[in-house]
N, C-alpha and C. Protein backbone atom coordinates (compact mmCIF):
# COMPACT_ATOMS: atom_id res chain seq x y z
N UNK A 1 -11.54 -9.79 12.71
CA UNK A 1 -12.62 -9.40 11.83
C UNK A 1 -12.50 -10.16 10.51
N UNK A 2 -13.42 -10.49 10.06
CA UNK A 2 -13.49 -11.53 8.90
C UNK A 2 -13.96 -10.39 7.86
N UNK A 3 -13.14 -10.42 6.79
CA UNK A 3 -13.49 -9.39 5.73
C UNK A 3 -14.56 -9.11 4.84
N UNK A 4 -15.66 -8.46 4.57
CA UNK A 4 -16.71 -8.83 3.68
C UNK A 4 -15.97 -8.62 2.24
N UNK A 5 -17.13 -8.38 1.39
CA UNK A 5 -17.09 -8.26 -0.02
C UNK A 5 -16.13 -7.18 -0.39
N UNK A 6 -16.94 -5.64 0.30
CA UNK A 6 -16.67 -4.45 -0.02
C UNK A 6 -14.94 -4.65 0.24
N UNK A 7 -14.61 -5.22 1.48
CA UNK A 7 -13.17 -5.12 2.55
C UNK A 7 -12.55 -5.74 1.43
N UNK A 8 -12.86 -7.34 0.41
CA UNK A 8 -12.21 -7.98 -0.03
C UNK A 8 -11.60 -6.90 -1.64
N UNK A 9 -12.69 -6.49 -2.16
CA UNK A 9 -12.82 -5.04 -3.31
C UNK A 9 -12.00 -4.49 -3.27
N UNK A 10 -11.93 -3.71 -1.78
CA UNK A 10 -10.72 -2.98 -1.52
C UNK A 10 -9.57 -3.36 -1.37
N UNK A 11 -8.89 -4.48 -0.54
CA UNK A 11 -7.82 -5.15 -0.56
C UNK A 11 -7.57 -5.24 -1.97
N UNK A 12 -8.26 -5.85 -3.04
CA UNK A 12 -7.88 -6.57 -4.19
C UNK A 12 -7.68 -5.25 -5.56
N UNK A 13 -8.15 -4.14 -5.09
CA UNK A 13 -8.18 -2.78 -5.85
C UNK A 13 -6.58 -2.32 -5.19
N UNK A 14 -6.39 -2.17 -4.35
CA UNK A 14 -4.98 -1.92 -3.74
C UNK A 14 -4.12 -2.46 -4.42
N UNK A 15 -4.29 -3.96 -4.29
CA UNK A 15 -2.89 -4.54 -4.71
C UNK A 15 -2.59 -4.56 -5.71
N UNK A 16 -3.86 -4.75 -7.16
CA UNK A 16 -3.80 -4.40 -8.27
C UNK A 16 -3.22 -3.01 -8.88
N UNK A 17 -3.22 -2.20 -8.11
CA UNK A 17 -2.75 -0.62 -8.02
C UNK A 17 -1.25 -0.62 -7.74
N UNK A 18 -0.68 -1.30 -6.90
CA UNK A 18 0.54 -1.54 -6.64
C UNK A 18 1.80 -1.11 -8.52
N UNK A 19 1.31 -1.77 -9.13
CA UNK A 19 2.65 -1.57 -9.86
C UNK A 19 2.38 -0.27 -10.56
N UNK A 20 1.39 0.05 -10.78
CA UNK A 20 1.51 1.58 -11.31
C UNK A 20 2.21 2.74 -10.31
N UNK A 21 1.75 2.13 -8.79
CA UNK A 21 2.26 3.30 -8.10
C UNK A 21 3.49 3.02 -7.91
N UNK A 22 4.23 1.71 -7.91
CA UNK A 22 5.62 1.53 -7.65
C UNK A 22 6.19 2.27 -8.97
N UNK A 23 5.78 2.14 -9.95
CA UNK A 23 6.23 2.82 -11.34
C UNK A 23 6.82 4.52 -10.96
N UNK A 24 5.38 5.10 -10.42
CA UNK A 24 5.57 6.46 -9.69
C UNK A 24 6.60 7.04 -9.19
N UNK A 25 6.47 6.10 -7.77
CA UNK A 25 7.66 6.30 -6.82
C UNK A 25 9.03 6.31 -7.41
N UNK A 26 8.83 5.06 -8.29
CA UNK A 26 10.16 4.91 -9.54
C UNK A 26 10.68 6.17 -9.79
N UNK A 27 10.05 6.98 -10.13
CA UNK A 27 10.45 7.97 -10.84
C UNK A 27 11.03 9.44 -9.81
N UNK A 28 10.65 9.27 -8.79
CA UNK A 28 11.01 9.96 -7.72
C UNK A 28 12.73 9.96 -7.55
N UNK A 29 13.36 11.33 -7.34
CA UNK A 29 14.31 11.20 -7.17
C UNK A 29 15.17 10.33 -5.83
N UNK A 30 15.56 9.25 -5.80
CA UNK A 30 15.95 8.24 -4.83
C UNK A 30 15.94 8.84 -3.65
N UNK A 31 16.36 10.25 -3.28
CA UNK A 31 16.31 10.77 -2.12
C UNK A 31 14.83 10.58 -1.64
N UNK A 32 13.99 11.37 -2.16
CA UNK A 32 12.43 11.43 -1.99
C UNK A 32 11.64 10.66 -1.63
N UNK A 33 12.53 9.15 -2.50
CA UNK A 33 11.18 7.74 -2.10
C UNK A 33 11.04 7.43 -0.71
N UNK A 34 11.98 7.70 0.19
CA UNK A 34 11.32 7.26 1.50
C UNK A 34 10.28 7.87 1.96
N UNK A 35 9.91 9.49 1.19
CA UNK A 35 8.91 10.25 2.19
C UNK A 35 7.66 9.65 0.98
N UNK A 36 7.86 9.16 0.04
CA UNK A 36 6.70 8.70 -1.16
C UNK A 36 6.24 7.72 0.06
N UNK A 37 7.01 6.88 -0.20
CA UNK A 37 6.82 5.27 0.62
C UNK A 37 5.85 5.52 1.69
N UNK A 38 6.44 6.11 2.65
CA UNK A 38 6.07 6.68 4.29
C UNK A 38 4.37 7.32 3.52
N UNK A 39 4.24 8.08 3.08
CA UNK A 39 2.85 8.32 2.42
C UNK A 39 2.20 7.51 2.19
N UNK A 40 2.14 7.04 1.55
CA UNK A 40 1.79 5.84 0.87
C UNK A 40 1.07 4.80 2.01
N UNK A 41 2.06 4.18 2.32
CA UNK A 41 1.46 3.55 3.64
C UNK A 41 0.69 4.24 4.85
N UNK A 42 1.13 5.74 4.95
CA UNK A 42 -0.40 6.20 5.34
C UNK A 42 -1.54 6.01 5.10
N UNK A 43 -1.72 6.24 3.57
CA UNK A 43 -3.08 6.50 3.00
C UNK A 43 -3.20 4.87 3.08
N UNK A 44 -2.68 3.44 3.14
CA UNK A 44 -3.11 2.36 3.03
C UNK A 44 -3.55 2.15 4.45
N UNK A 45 -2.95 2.68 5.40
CA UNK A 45 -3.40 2.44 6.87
C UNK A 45 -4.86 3.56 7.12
N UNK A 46 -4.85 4.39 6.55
CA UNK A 46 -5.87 5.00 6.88
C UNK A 46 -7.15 4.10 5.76
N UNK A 47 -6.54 3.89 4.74
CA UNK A 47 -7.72 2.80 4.54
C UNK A 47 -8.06 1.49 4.72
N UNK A 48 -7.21 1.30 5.81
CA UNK A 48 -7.87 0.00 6.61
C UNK A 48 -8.96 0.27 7.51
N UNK A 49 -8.48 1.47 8.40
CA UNK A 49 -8.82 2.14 9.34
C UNK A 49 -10.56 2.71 8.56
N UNK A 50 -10.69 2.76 7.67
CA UNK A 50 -11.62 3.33 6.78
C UNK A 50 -12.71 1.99 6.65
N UNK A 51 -11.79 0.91 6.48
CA UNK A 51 -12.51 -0.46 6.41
C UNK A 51 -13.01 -1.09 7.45
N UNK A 52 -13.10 -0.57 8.87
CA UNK A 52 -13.09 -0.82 10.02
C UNK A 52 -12.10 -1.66 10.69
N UNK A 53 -10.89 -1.93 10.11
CA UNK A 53 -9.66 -2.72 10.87
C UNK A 53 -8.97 -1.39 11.64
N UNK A 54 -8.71 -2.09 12.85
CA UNK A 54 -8.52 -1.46 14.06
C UNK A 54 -6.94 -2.26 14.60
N UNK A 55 -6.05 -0.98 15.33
CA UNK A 55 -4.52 -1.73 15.43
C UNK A 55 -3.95 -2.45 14.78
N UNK A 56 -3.84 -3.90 15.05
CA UNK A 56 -2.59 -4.95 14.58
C UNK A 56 -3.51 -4.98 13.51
N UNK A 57 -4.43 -5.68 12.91
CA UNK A 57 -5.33 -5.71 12.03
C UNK A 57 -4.83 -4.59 11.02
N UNK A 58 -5.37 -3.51 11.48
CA UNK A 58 -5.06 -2.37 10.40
C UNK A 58 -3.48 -2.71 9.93
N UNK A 59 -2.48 -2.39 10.64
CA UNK A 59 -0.92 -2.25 10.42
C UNK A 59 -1.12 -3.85 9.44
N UNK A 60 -1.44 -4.49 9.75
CA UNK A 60 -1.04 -5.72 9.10
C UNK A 60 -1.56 -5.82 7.56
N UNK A 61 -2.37 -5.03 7.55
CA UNK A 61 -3.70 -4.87 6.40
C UNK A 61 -2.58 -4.06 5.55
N UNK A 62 -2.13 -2.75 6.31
CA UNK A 62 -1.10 -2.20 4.88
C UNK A 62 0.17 -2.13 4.84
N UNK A 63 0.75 -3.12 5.99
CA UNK A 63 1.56 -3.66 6.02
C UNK A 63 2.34 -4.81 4.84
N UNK A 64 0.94 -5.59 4.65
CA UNK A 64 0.62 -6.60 3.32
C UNK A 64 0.94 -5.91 2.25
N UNK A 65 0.09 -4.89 1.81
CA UNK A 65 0.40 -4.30 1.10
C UNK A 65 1.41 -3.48 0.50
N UNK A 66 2.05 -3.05 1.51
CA UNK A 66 3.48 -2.12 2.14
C UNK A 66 4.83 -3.26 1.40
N UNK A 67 4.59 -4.00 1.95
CA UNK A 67 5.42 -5.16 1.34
C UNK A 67 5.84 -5.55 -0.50
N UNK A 68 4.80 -5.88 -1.04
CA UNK A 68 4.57 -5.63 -2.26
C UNK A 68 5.34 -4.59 -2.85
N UNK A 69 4.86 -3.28 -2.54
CA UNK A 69 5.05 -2.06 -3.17
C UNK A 69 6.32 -1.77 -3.33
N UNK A 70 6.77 -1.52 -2.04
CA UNK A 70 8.71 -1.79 -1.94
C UNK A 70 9.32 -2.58 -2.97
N UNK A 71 9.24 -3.77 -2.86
CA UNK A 71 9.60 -5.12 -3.65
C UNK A 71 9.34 -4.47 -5.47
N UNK A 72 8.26 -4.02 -5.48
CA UNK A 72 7.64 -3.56 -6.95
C UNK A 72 8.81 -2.18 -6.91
N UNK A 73 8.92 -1.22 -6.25
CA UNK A 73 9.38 0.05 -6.28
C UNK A 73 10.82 -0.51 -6.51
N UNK A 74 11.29 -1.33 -5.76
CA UNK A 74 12.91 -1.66 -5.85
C UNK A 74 13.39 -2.12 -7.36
N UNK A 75 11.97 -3.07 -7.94
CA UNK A 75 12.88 -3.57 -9.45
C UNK A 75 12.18 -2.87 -10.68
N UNK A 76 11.62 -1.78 -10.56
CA UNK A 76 10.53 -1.09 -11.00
C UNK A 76 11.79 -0.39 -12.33
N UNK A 77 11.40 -0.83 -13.38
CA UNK A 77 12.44 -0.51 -14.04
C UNK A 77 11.78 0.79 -15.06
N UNK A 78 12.67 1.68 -15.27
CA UNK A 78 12.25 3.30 -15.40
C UNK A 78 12.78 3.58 -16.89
């Protein structure tokens, strides 16, 4: 599926969102962040799934994103 406007909006609203929410998670007691994380990438898979990406597509969609966030959450300084 080739992404339109709205799909590109959304991708580009996500990722821009990324360091505030890694900030978040930051703040989570270290035990906790895996079930933050694991959330998190729900609600990004369900908004692929929202965007009409379907399976590998979807996973890959907030997968992308999934990536980032970690990376941001790991040096996310508090």
């Amino acid at each position: 599926m080739r992404p339109d406007f709205e799909q590109d909006q959304v991708l580009s609203a996500a990722i821009s969102g990324i360091p505030k929410v890694a900030k978040l998670i930051a703040l989570i007691r270290a035990e906790d962040q895996p079930r933050a994380l694991e959330a998190a990438e729900r609600s990004y898979l369900e908004t692929a799934h929202g965007l009409g990406y379907e399976g590998t597509e979807a996973d890959e969609w907030a997968s992308t994103i999934m990536v980032r966030l970690r990376a941001q959450t790991d040096s996310a300084v508090i």
